[in-house]
Protein backbone atom coordinates (compact mmCIF):
# COMPACT_ATOMS: atom_id res chain seq x y z
CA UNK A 1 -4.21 -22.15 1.57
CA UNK A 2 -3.40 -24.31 -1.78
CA UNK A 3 -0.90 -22.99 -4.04
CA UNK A 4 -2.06 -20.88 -6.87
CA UNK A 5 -1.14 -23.01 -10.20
CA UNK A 6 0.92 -19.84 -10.67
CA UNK A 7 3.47 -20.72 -8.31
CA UNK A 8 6.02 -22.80 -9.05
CA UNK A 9 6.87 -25.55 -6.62
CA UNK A 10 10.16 -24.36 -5.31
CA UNK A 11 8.55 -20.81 -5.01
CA UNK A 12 5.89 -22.59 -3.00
CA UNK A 13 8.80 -24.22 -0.82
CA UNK A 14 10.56 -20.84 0.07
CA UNK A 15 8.14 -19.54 2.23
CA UNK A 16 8.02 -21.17 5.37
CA UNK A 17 4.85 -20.34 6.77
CA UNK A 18 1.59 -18.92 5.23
CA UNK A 19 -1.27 -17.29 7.26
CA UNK A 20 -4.16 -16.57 5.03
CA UNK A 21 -7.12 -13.97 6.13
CA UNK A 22 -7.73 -13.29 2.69
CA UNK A 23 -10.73 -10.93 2.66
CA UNK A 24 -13.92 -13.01 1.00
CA UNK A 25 -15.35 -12.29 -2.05
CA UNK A 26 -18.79 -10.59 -0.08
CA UNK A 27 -16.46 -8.51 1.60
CA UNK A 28 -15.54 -6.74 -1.90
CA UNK A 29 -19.92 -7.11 -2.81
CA UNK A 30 -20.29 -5.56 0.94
CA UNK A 31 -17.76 -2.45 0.35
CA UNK A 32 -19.65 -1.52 -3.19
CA UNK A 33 -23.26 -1.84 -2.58
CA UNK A 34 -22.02 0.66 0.90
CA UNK A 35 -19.78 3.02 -0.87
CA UNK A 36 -22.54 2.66 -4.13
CA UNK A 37 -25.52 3.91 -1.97
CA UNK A 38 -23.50 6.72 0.23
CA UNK A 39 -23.88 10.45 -1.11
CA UNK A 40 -20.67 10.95 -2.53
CA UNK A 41 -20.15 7.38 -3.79
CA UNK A 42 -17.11 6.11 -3.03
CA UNK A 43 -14.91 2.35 -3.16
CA UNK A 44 -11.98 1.86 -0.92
CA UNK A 45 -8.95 1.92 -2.70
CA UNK A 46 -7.87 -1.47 -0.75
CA UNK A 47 -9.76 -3.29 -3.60
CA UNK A 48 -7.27 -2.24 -6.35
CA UNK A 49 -5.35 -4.65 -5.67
CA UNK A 50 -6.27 -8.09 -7.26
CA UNK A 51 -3.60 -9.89 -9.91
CA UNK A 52 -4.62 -7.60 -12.46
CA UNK A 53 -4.51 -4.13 -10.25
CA UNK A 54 -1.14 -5.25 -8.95
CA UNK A 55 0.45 -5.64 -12.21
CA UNK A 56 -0.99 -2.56 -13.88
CA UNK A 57 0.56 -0.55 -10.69
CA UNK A 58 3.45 -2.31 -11.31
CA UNK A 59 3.78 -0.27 -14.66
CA UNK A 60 2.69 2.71 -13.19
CA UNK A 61 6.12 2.43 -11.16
CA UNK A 62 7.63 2.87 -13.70
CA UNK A 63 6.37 5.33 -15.95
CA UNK A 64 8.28 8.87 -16.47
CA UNK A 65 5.39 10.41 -14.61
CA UNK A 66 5.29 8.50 -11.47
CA UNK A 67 8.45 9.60 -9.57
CA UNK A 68 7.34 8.21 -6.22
CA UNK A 69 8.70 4.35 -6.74
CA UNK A 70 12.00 5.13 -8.48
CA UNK A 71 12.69 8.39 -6.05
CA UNK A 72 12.09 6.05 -2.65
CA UNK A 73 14.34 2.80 -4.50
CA UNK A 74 17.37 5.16 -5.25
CA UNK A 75 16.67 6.88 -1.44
CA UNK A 76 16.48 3.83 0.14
CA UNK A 77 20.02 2.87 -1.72
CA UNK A 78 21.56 5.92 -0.29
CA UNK A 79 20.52 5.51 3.21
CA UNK A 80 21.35 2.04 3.45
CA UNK A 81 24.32 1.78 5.61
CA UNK A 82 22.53 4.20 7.78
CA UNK A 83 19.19 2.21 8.17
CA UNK A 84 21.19 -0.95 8.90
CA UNK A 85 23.09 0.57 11.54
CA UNK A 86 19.93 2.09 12.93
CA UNK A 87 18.11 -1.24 12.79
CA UNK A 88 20.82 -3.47 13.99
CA UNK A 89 21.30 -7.13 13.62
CA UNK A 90 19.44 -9.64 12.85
CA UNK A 91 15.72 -7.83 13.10
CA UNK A 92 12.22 -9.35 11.16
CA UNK A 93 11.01 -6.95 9.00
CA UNK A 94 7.09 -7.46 8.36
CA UNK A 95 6.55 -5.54 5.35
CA UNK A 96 2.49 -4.05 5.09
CA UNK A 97 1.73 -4.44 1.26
CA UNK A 98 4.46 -6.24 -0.62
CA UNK A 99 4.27 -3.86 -3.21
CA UNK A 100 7.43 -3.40 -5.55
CA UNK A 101 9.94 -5.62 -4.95
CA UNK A 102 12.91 -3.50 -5.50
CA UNK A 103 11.86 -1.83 -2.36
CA UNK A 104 12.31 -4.64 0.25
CA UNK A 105 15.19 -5.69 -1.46
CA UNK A 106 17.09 -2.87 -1.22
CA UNK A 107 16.08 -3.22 2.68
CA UNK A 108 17.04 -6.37 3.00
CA UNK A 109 20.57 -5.87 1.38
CA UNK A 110 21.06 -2.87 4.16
CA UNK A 111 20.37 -4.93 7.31
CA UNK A 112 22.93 -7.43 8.85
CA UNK A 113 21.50 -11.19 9.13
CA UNK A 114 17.82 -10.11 9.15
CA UNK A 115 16.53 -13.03 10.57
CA UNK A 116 12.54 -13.18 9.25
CA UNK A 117 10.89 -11.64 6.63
CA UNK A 118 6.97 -11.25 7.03
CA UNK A 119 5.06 -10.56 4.17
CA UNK A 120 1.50 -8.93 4.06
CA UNK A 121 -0.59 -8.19 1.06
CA UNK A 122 -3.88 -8.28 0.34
CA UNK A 123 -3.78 -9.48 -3.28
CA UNK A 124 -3.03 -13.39 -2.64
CA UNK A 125 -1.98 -14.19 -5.75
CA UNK A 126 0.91 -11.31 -6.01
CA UNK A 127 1.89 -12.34 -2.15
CA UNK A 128 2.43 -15.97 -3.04
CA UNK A 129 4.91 -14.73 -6.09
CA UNK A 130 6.57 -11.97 -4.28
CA UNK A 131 7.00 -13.92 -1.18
CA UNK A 132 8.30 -16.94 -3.20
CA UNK A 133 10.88 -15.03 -4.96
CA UNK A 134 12.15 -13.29 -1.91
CA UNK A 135 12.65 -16.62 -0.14
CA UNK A 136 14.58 -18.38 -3.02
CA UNK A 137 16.87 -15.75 -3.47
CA UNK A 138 17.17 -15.08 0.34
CA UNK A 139 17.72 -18.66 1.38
CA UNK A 140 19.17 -17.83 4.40
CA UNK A 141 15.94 -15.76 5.36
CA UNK A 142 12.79 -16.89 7.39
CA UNK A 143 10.35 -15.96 4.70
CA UNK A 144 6.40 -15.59 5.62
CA UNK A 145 3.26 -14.64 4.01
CA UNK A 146 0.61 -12.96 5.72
CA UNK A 147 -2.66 -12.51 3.34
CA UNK A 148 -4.37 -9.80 4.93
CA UNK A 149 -6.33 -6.35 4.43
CA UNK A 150 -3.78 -4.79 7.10
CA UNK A 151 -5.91 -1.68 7.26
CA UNK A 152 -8.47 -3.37 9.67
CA UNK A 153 -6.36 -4.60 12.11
CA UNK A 154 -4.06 -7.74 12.02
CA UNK A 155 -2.59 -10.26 14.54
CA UNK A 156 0.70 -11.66 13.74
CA UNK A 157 2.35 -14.25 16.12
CA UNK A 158 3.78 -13.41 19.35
CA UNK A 159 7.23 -14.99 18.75
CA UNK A 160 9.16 -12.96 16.01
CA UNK A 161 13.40 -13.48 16.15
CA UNK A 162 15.03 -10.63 17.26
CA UNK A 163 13.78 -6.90 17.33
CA UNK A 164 10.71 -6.08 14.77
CA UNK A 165 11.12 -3.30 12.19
CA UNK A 166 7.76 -2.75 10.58
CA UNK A 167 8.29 -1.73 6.57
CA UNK A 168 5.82 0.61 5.25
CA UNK A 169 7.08 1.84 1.73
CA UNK A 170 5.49 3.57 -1.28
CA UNK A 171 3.89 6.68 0.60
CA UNK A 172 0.91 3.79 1.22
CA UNK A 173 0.13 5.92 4.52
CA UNK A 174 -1.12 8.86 2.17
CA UNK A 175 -4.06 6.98 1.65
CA UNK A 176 -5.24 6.87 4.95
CA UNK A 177 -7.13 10.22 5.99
CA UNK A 178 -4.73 12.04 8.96
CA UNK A 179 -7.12 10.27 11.41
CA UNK A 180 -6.58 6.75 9.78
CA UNK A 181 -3.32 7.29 9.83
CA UNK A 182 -2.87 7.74 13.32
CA UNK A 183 -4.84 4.93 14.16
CA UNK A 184 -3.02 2.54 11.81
CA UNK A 185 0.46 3.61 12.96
CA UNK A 186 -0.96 3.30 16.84
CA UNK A 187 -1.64 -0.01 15.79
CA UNK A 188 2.04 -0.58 14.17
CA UNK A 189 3.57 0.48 17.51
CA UNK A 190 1.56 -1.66 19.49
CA UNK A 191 3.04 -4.56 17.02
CA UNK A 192 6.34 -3.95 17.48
CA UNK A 193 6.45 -3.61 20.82
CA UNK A 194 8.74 -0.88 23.09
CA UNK A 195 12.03 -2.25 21.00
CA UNK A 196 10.96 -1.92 17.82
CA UNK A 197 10.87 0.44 14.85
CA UNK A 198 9.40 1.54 11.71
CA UNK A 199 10.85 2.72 8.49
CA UNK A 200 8.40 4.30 6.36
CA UNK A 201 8.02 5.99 3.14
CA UNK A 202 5.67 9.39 2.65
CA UNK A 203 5.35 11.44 -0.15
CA UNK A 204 6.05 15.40 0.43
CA UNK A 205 3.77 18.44 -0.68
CA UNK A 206 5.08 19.90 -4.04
CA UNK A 207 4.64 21.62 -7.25
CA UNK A 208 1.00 20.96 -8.18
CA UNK A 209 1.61 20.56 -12.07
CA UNK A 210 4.19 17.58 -11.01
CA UNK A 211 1.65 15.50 -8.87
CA UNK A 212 -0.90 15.89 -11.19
CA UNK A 213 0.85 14.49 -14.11
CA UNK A 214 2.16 11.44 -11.95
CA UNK A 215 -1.29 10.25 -11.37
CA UNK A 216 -2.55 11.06 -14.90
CA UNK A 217 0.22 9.55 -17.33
CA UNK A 218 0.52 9.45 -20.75
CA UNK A 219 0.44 6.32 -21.51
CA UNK A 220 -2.65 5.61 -19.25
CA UNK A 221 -1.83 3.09 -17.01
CA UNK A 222 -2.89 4.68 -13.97
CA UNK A 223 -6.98 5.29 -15.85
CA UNK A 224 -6.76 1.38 -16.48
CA UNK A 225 -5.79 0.53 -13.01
CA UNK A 226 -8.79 2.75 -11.83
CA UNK A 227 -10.98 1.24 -13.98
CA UNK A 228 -9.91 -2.02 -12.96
CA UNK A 229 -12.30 -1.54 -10.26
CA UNK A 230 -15.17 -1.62 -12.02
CA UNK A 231 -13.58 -5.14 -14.32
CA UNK A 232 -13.49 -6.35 -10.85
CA UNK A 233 -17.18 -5.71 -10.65
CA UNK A 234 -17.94 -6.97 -13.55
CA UNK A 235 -16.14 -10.16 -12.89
CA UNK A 236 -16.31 -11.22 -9.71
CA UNK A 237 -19.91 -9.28 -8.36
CA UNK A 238 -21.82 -10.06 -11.65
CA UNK A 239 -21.86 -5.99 -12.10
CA UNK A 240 -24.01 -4.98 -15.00
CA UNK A 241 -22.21 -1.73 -16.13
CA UNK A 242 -20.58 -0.17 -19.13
CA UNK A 243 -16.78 0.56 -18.86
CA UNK A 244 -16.76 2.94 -21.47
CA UNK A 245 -19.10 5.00 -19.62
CA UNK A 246 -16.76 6.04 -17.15
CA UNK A 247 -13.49 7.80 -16.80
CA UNK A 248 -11.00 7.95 -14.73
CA UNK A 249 -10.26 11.44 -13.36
CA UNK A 250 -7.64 12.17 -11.09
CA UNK A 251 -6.48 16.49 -9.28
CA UNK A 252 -4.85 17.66 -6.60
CA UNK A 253 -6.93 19.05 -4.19
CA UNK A 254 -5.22 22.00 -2.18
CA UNK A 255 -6.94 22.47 0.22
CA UNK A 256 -6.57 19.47 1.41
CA UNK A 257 -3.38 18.83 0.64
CA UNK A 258 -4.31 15.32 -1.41
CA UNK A 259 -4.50 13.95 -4.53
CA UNK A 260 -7.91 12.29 -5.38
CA UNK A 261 -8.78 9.75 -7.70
CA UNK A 262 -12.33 9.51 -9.09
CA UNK A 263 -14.25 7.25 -11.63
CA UNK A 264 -16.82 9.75 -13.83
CA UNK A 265 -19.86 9.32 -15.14
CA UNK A 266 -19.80 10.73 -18.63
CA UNK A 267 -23.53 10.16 -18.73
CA UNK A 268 -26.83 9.75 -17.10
CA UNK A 269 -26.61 5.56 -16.11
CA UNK A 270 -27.17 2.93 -14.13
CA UNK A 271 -24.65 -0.05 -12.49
CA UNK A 272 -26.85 -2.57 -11.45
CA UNK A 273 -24.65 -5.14 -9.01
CA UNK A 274 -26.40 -8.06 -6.33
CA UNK A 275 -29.87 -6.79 -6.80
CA UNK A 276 -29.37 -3.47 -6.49
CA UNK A 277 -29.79 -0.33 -8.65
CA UNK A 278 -27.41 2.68 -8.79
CA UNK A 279 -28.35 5.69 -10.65
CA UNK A 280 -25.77 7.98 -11.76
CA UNK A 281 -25.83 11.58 -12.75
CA UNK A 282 -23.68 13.05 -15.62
CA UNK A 283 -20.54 14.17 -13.83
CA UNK A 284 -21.14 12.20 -10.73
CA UNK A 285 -18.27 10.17 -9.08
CA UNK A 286 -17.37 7.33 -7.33
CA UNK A 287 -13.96 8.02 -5.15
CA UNK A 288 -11.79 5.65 -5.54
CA UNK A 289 -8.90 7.05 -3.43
CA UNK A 290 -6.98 9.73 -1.85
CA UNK A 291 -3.18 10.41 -1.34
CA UNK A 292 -2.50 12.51 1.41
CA UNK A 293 1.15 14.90 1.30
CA UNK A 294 2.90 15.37 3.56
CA UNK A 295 5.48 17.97 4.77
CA UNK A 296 8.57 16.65 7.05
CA UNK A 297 7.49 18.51 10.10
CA UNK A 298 3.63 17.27 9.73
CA UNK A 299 4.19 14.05 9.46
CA UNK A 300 6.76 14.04 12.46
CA UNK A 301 3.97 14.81 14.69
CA UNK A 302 1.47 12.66 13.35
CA UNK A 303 3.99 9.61 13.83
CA UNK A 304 4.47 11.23 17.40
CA UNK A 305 0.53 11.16 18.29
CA UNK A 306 0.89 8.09 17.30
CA UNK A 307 3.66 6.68 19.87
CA UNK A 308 6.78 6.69 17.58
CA UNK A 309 9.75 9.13 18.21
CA UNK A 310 11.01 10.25 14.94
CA UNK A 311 15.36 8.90 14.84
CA UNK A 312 16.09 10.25 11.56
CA UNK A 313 14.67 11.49 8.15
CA UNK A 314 16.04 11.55 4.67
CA UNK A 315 14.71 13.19 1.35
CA UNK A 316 16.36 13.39 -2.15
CA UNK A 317 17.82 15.87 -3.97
CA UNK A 318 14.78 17.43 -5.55
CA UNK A 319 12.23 17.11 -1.89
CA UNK A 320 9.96 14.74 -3.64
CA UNK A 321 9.92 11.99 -1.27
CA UNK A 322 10.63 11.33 2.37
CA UNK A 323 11.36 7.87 4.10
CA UNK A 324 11.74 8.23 8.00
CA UNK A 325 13.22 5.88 10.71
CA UNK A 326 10.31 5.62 13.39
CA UNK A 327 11.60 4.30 16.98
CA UNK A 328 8.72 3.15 19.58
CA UNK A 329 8.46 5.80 22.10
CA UNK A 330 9.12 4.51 25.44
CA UNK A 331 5.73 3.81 27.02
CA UNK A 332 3.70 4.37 24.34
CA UNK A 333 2.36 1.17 23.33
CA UNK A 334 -0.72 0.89 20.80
């Protein structure tokens, strides 16, 4: 992998090793022209996250409306002493979906002599820079990046210092169904092996009103990061569409205990993207992405399906977020 002109050099220089399966550019073509021509339409929500997705979610973090980031950066604060103790010494943390960086910092300051830091992210660009700016201000940390979509499986090598502890902020699990879910964290314990651990973050069931405003704020970040999806058409698929023919909508749905995220057709149209046609109905969607909620004693036994024994679990003051420390259940392995 060459260096993004982004990077700087000594950015570039901090990260000892970099292992790119950097999902192709057919792969993104291949996931619209399938989720385009099932009945409902949908896109993975994995594809968010180019340069542009990943700094628009960046200012969704940190919006009045979108408690999740700043709840699980103060929690993780608190519980600190606890996690390191929990962890022990000198673990590598492989992080899926370097996300905000405030997160894996506050991890790293809680362990003792962490000795490697493995990166994963899908978006190469925001990898490089996060990864970068870990490793020059952790200089005495093994810092890797792994470019990967870490939802389909993922191979990381066999020799790792010390005991692994598997990071999985940002309630990123909620947008797995259940069944994904389990299968994803099966895999995770398989990757750690019988020592290691997880520490993950999951966003709890609450007031309705209160979810729905954090994924519809004010200032509309969270509409332009869903219709980033369809600028990523545009640009890098050749899409023939009109932006301002969609919307983003995004509601709670009870029953199934998730938020969902849709892009609306405000008219009767047609995207037109490698050859292909797709019609569109006034009021028809294409479903961009779920986020399941959780409460603490669901998600206990979900983890526990999926060969992790639950250690400990903290949530703030006001029950809006969760982050639990997952040990590998002896025997268990994925």
């Amino acid at each position: 992998m060459s260096p993004d002109a982004a990077q700087s050099d000594s950015e570039m220089k901090a990260i000892k090793r970099i292992l790119d399966f950097e999902p192709k550019a057919e792969d993104f073509a291949g996931a619209v022209i399938a989720g385009l021509s099932s009945d409902p339409k949908s896109i993975p929500p994995k594809f968010f996250y180019d340069q542009r997705g990943s700094d628009i979610f960046n200012r969704i973090c940190e919006t009045e409306e979108y408690y999740v980031t700043r709840t699980e950066v103060a929690l993780l604060a608190e519980i600190g002493p606890e996690v390191g103790q929990l962890a022990g010494a000198g673990v590598s943390v492989i992080e899926y979906g370097c996300g905000s960086s405030d997160k894996i910092r506050a991890l790293l300051d809680a362990l003792s002599s962490p000795a490697e830091y493995w990166a994963i992210d899908i978006s190469r660009a925001h990898l490089l820079q996060s990864a970068g700016e870990i490793g020059l201000d952790y200089p005495d940390l093994s810092v890797n990046a792994v470019c990967a979509d870490f939802t389909g499986g993922l191979e990381l090598p066999e020799e790792m210092a010390g005991r692994r502890l598997a990071f999985f902020p940002g309630s990123t699990i909620g947008n797995q169904t259940p069944g994904e879910a389990e299968a994803f964290l099966t895999g995770v314990r398989g990757m750690v092996g019988d020592a290691g651990a997880l520490l993950i973050g999951v966003d709890l069931i609450k007031d309705t009103d209160r979810l729905n405003r954090a994924y519809n704020d004010a200032a509309g970040h969270t509409a332009d990061f869903n219709i980033n999806l369809l600028c990523r058409m545009q640009v890098e698929l050749g899409a023939e569409l009109d932006l301002d023919g969609f919307r983003h909508r995004a509601f709670f749905n009870a029953e199934k205990s998730r938020i969902e995220m849709h892009l609306l057709s405000s008219r009767a149209q047609t995207i037109r993207v490698a050859g292909r046609e797709f019609k569109f109905a006034e009021g028809e969607t294409i479903h961009t992405e779920n986020s399941y909620k959780y409460d603490i004693p669901g998600f206990a036994g979900l983890a526990g399906r999926a060969g992790f024994d639950v250690t400990k679990s903290w949530t703030d003051a006001e029950q809006l977020f969760a982050i639990h420390f997952l040990d590998a259940a002896p025997g268990a392995g994925g």
